[in-house]
N, C-alpha and C. Protein backbone atom coordinates (compact mmCIF):
# COMPACT_ATOMS: atom_id res chain seq x y z
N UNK A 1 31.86 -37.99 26.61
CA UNK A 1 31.60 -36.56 26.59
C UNK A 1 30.09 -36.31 26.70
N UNK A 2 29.70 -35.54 27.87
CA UNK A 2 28.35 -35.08 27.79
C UNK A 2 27.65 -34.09 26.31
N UNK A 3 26.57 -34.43 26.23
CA UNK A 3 26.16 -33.34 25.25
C UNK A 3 24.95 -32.12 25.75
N UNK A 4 25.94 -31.37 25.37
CA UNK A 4 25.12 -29.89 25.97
C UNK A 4 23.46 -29.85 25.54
N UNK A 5 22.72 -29.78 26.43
CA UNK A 5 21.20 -29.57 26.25
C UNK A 5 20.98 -28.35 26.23
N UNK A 6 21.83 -27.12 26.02
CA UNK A 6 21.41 -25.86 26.03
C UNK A 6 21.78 -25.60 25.11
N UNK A 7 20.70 -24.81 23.97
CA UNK A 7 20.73 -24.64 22.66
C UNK A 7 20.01 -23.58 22.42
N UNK A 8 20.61 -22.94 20.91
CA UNK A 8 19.57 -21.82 20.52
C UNK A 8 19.53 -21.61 19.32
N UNK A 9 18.40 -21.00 18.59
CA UNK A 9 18.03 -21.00 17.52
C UNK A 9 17.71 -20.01 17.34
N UNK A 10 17.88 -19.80 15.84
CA UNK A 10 17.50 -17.93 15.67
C UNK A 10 17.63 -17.61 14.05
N UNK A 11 16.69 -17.20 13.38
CA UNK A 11 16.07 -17.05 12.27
C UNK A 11 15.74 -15.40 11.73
N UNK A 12 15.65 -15.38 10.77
CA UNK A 12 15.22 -13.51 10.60
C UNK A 12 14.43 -13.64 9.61
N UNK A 13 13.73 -12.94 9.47
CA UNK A 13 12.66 -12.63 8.36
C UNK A 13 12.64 -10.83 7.95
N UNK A 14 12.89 -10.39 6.27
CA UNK A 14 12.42 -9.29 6.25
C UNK A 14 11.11 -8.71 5.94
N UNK A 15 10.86 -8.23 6.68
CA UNK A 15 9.04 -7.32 6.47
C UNK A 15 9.07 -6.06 6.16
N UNK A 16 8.25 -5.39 5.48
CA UNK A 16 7.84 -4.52 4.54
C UNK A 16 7.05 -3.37 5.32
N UNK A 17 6.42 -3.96 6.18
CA UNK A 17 5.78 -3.58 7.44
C UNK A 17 6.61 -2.09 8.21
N UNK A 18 6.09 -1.61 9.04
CA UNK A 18 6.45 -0.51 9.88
C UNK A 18 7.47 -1.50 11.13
N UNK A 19 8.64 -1.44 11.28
CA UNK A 19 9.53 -2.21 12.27
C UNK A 19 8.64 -1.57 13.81
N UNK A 20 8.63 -0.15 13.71
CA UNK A 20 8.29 0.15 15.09
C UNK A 20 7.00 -0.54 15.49
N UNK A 21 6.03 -0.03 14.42
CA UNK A 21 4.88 -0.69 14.84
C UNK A 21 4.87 -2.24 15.29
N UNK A 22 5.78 -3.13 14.60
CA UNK A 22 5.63 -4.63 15.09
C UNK A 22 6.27 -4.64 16.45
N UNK A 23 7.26 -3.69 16.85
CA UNK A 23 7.87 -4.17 17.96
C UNK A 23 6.92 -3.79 19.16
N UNK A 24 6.11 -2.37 18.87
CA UNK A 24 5.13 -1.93 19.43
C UNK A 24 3.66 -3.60 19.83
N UNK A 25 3.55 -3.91 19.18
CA UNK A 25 2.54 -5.20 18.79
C UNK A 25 3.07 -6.21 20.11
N UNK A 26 4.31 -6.69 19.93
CA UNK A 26 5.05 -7.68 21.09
C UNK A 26 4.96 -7.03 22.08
N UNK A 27 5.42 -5.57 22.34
CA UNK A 27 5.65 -4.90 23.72
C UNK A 27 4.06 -4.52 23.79
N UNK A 28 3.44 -3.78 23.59
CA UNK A 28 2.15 -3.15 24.05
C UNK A 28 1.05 -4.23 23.64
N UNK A 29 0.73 -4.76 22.51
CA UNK A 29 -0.68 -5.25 22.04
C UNK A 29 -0.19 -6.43 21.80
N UNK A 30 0.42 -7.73 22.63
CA UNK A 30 0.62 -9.18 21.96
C UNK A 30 -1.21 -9.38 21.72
N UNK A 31 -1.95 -8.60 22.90
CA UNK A 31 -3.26 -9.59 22.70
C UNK A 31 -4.00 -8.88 21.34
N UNK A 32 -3.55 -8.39 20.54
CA UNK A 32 -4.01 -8.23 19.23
C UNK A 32 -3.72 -9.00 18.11
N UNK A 33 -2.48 -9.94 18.07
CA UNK A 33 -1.90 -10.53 17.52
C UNK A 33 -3.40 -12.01 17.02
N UNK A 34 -4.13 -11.77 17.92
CA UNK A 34 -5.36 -13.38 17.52
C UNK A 34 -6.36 -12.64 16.95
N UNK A 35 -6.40 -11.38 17.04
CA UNK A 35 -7.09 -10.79 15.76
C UNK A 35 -6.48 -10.83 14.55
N UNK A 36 -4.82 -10.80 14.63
CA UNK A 36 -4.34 -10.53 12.94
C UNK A 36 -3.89 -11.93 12.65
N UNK A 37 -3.43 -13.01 13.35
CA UNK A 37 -3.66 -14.05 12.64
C UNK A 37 -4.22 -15.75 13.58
N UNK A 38 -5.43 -15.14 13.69
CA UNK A 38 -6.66 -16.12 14.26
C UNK A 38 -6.14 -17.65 13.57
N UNK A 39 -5.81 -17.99 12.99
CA UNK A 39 -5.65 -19.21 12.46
C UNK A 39 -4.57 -19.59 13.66
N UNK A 40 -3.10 -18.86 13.78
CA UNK A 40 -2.39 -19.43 15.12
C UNK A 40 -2.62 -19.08 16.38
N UNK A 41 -3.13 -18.13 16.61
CA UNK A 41 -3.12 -17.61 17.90
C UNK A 41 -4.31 -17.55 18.30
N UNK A 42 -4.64 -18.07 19.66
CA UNK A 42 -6.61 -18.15 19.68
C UNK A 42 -6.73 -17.03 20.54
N UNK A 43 -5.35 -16.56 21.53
CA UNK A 43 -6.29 -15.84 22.99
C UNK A 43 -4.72 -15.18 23.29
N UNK A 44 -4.49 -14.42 23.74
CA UNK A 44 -3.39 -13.55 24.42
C UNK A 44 -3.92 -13.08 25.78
N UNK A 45 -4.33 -13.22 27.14
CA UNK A 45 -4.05 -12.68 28.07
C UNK A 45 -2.96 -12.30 29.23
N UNK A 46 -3.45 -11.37 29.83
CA UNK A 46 -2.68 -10.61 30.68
C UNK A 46 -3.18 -11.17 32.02
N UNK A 47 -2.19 -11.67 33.18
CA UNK A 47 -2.25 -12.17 34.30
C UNK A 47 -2.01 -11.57 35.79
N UNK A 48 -0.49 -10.61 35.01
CA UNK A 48 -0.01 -10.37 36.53
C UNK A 48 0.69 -8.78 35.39
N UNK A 49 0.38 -7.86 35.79
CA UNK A 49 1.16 -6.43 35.48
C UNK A 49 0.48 -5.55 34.59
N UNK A 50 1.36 -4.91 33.27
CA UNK A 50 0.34 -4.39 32.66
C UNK A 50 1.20 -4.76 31.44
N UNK A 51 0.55 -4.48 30.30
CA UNK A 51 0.85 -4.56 28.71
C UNK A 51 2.28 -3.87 28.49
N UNK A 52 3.63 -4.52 28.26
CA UNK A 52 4.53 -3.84 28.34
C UNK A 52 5.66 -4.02 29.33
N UNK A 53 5.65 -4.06 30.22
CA UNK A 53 6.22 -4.14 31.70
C UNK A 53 6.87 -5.15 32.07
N UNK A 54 8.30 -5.62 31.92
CA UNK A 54 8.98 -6.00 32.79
C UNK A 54 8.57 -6.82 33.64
N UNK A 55 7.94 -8.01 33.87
CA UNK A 55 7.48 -8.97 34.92
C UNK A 55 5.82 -9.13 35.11
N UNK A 56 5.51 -8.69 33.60
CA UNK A 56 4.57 -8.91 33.35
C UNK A 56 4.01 -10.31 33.33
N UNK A 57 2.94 -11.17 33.26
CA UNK A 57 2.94 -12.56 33.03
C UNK A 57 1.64 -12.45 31.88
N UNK A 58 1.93 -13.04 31.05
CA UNK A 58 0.71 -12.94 29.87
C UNK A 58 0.64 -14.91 29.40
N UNK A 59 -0.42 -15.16 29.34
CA UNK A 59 -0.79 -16.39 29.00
C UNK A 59 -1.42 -16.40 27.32
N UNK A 60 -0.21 -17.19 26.07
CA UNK A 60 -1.18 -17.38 24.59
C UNK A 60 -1.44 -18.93 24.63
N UNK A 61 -2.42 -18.46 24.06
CA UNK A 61 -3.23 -19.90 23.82
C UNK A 61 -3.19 -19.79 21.68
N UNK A 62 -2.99 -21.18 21.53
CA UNK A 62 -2.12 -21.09 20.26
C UNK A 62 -2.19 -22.31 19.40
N UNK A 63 -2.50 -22.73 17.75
CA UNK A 63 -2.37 -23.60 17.57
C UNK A 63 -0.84 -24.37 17.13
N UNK A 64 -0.47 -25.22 17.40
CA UNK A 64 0.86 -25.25 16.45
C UNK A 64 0.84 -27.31 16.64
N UNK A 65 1.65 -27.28 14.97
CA UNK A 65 1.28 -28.64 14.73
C UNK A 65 -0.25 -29.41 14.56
N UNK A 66 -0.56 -28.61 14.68
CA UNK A 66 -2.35 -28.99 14.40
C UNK A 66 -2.90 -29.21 15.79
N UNK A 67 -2.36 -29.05 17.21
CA UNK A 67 -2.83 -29.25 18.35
C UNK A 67 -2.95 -28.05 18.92
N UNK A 68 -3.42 -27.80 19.83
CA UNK A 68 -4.09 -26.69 21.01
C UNK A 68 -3.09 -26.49 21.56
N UNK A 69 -2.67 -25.29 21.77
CA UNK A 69 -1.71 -25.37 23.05
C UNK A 69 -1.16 -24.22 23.79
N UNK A 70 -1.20 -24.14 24.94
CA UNK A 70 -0.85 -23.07 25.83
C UNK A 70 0.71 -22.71 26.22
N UNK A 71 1.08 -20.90 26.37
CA UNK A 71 2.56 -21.33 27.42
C UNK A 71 1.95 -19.41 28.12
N UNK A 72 2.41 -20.15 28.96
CA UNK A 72 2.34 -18.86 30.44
C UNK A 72 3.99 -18.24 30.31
N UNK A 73 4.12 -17.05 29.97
CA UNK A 73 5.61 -16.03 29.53
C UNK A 73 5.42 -15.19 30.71
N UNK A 74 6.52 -14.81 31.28
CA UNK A 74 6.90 -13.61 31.98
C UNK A 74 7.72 -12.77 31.11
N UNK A 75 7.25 -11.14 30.90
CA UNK A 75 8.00 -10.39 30.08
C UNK A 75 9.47 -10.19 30.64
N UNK A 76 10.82 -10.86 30.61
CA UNK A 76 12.03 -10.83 31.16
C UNK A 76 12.91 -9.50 31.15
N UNK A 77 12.41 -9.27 29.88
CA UNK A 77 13.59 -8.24 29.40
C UNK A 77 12.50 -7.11 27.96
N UNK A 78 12.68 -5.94 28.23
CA UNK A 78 12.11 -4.89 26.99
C UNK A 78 13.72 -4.01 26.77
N UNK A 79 13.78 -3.52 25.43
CA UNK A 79 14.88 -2.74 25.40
C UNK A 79 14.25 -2.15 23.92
N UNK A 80 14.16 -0.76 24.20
CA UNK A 80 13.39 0.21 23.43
C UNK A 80 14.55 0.47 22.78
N UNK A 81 15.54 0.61 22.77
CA UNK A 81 16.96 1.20 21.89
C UNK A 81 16.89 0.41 20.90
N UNK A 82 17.06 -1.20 21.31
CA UNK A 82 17.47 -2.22 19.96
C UNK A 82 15.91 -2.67 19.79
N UNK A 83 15.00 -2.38 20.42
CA UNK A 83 13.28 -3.02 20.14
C UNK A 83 13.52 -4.15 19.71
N UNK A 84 13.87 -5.07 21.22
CA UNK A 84 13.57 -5.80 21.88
C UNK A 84 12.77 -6.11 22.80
N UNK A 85 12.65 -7.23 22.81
CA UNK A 85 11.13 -7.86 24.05
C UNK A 85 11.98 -9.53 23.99
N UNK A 86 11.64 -9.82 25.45
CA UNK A 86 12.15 -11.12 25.75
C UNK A 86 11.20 -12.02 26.68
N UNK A 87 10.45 -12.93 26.12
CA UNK A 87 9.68 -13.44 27.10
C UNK A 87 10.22 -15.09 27.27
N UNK A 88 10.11 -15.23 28.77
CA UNK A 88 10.26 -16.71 29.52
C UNK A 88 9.30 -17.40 30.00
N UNK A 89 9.59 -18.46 29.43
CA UNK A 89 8.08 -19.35 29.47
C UNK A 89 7.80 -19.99 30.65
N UNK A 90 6.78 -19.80 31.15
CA UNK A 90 6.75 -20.52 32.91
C UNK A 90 6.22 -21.41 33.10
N UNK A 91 5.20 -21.21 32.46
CA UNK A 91 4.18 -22.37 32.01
C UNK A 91 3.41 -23.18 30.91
N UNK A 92 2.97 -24.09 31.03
CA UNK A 92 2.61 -24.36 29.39
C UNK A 92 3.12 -26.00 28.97
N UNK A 93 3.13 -26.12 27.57
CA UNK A 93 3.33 -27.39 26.83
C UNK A 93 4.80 -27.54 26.59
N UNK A 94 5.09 -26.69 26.50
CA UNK A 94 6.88 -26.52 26.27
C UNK A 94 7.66 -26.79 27.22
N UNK A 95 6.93 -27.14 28.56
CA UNK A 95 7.62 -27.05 29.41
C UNK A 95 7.66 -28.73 29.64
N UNK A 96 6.84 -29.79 29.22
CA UNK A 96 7.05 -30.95 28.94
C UNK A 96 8.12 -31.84 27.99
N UNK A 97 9.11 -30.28 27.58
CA UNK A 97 9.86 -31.18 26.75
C UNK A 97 11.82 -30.07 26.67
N UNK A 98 10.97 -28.86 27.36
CA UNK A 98 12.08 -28.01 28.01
C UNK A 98 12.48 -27.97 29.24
N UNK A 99 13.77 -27.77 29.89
CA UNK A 99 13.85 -27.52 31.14
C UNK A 99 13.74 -25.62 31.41
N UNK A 100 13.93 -24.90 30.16
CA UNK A 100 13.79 -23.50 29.89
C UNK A 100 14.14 -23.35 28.99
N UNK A 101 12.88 -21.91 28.43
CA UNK A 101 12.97 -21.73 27.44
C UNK A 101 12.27 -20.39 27.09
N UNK A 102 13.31 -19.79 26.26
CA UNK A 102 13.38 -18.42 26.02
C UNK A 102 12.97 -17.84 24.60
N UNK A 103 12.11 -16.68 24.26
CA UNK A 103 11.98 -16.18 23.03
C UNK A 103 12.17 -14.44 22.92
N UNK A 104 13.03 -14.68 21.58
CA UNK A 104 13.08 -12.92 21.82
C UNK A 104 12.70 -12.32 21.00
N UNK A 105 12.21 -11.42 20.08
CA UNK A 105 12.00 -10.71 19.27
C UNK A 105 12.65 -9.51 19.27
N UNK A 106 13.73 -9.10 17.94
CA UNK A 106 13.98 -7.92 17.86
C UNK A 106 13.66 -7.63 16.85
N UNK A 107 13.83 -6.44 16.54
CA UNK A 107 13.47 -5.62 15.19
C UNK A 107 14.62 -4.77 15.03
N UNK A 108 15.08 -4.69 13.75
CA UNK A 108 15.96 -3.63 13.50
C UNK A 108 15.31 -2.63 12.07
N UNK A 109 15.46 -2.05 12.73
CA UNK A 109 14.63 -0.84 11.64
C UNK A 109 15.44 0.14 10.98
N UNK A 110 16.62 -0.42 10.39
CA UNK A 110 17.94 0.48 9.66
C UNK A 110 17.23 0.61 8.08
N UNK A 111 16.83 1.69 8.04
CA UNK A 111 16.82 1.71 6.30
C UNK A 111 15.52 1.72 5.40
N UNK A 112 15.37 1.00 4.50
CA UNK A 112 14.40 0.70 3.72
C UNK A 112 13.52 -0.49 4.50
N UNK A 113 14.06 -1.64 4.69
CA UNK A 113 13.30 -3.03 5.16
C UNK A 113 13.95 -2.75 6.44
N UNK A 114 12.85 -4.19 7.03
CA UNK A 114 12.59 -4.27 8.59
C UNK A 114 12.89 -5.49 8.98
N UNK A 115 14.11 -5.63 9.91
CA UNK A 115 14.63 -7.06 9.56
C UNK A 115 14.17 -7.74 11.25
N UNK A 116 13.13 -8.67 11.25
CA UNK A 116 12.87 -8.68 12.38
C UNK A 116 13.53 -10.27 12.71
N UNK A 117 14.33 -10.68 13.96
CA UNK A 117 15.15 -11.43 14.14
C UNK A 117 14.29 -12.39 15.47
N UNK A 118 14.28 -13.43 15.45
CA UNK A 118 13.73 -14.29 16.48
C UNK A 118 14.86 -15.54 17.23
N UNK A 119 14.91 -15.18 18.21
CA UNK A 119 16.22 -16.08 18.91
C UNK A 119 15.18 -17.18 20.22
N UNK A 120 14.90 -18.23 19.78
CA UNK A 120 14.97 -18.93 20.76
C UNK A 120 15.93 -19.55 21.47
N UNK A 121 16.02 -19.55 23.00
CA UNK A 121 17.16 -19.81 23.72
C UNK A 121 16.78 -21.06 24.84
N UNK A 122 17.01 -22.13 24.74
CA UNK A 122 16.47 -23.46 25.60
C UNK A 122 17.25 -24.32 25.46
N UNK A 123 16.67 -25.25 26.91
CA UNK A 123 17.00 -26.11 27.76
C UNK A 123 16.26 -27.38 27.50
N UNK A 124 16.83 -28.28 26.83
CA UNK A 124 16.26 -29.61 26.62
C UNK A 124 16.18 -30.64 27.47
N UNK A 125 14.69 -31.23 28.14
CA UNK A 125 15.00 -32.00 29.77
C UNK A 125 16.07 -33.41 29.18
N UNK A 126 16.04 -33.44 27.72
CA UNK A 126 16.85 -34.72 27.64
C UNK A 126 17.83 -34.99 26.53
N UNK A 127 18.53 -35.76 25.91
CA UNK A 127 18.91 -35.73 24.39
C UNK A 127 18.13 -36.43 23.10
N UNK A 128 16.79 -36.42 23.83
CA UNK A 128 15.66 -37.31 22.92
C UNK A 128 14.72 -35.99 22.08
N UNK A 129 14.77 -34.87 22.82
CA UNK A 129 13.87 -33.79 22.54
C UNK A 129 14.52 -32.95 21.27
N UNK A 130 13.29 -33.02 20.65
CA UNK A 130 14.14 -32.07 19.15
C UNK A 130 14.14 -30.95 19.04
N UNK A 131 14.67 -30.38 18.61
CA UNK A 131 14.97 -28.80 18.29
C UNK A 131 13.54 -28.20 17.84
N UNK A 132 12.95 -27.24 18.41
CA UNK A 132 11.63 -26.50 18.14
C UNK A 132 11.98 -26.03 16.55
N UNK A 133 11.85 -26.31 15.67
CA UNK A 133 12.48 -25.94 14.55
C UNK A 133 11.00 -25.30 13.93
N UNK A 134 9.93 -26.80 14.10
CA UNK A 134 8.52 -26.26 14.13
C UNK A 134 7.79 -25.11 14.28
N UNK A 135 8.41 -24.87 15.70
CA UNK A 135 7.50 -23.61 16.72
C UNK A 135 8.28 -21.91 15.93
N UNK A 136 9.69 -22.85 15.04
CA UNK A 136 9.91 -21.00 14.61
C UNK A 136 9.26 -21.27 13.54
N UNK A 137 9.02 -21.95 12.91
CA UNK A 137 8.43 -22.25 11.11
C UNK A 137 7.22 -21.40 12.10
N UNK A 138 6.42 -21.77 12.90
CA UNK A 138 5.22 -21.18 13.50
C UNK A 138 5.61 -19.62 13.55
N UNK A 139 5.87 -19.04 14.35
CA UNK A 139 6.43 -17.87 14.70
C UNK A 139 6.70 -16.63 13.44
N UNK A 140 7.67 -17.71 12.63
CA UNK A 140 7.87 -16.75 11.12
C UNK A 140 6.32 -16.89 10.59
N UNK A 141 5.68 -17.76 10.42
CA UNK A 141 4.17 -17.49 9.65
C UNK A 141 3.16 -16.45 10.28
N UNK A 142 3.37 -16.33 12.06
CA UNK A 142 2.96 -15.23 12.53
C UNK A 142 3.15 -13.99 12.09
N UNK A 143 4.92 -13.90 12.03
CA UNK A 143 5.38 -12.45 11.88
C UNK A 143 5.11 -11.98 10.65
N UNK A 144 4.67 -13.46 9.32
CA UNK A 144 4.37 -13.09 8.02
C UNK A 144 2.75 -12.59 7.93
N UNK A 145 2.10 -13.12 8.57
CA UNK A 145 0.68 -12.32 8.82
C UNK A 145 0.30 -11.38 9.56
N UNK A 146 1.19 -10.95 10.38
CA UNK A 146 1.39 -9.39 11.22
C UNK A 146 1.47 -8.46 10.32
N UNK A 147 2.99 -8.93 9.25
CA UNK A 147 3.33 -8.16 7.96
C UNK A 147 2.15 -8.13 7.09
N UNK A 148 1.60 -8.34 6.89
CA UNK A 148 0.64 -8.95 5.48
C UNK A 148 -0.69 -7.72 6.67
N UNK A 149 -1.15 -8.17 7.44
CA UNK A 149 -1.74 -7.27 8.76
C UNK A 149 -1.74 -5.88 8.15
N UNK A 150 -0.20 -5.42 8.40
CA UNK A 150 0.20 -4.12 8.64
C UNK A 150 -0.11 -3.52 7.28
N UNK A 151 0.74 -4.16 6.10
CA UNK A 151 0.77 -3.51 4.61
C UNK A 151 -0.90 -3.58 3.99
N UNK A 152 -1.76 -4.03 4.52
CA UNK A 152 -3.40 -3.55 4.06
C UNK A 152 -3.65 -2.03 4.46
């Protein structure tokens, strides 16, 4: 029996934070994100479109695991109803150990708390490659210093 290399992972964290405003942060200002937590994120640029947009291409430069490291995203998918943002990675370090690989951020903003949900969706080039389990431990410490950001 073959074993499926297409896998996904997906984690939630609640924040205290303004939901709109974070989803606002992913869709409009990722490149603010290395101002609010400089320790992971060194650089956010914009390549091909504008801040927001659907086929946008934005390049982060990023620490994770204690190494340097880059991935080139095309914005795939925005959906302002469920504030969502979906970016696909084109280029980069991930791509040495993915055949594709997907990140989404939603936010649900029902209520009192802000339950913001992270789904990675990928393609492993082999059955040797491990589950990014890391890169969300990364990701949630982001979204916890976005939060921590926002509530000052």
């Amino acid at each position: 029996m073959a074993v499926s290399l297409k896998c996904k992972l997906e984690r939630q964290v609640e924040i205290k934070s303004d939901g709109d405003v974070f989803h606002e942060l992913f869709r409009y200002k990722p490149h603010h994100i290395s101002t609010i937590s400089p320790a992971n994120i060194h650089g956010v640029d914009l390549h091909e479109g504008d801040w927001g947009n659907v086929g946008s291409i934005i390049t982060w430069n990023y620490t994770h695991d204690g190494k340097k490291k880059s991935a080139k995203d095309i914005v795939e998918a925005v959906d302002e109803e469920t504030k969502t943002v979906t970016f696909k990675v084109i280029e980069g370090d991930l791509m040495e150990l993915y055949k594709d690989f997907k990140g989404t951020v939603h936010v649900d903003t029902k209520g009192e708390s802000n339950l913001v949900t992270w789904t990675f969706e990928y393609e492993k080039l082999n059955a040797d490659v491990e589950d990014p389990n890391t890169l969300m431990d990364f990701i949630i410490n982001v979204t916890k210093d976005i939060e921590t950001h926002h509530l000052k």
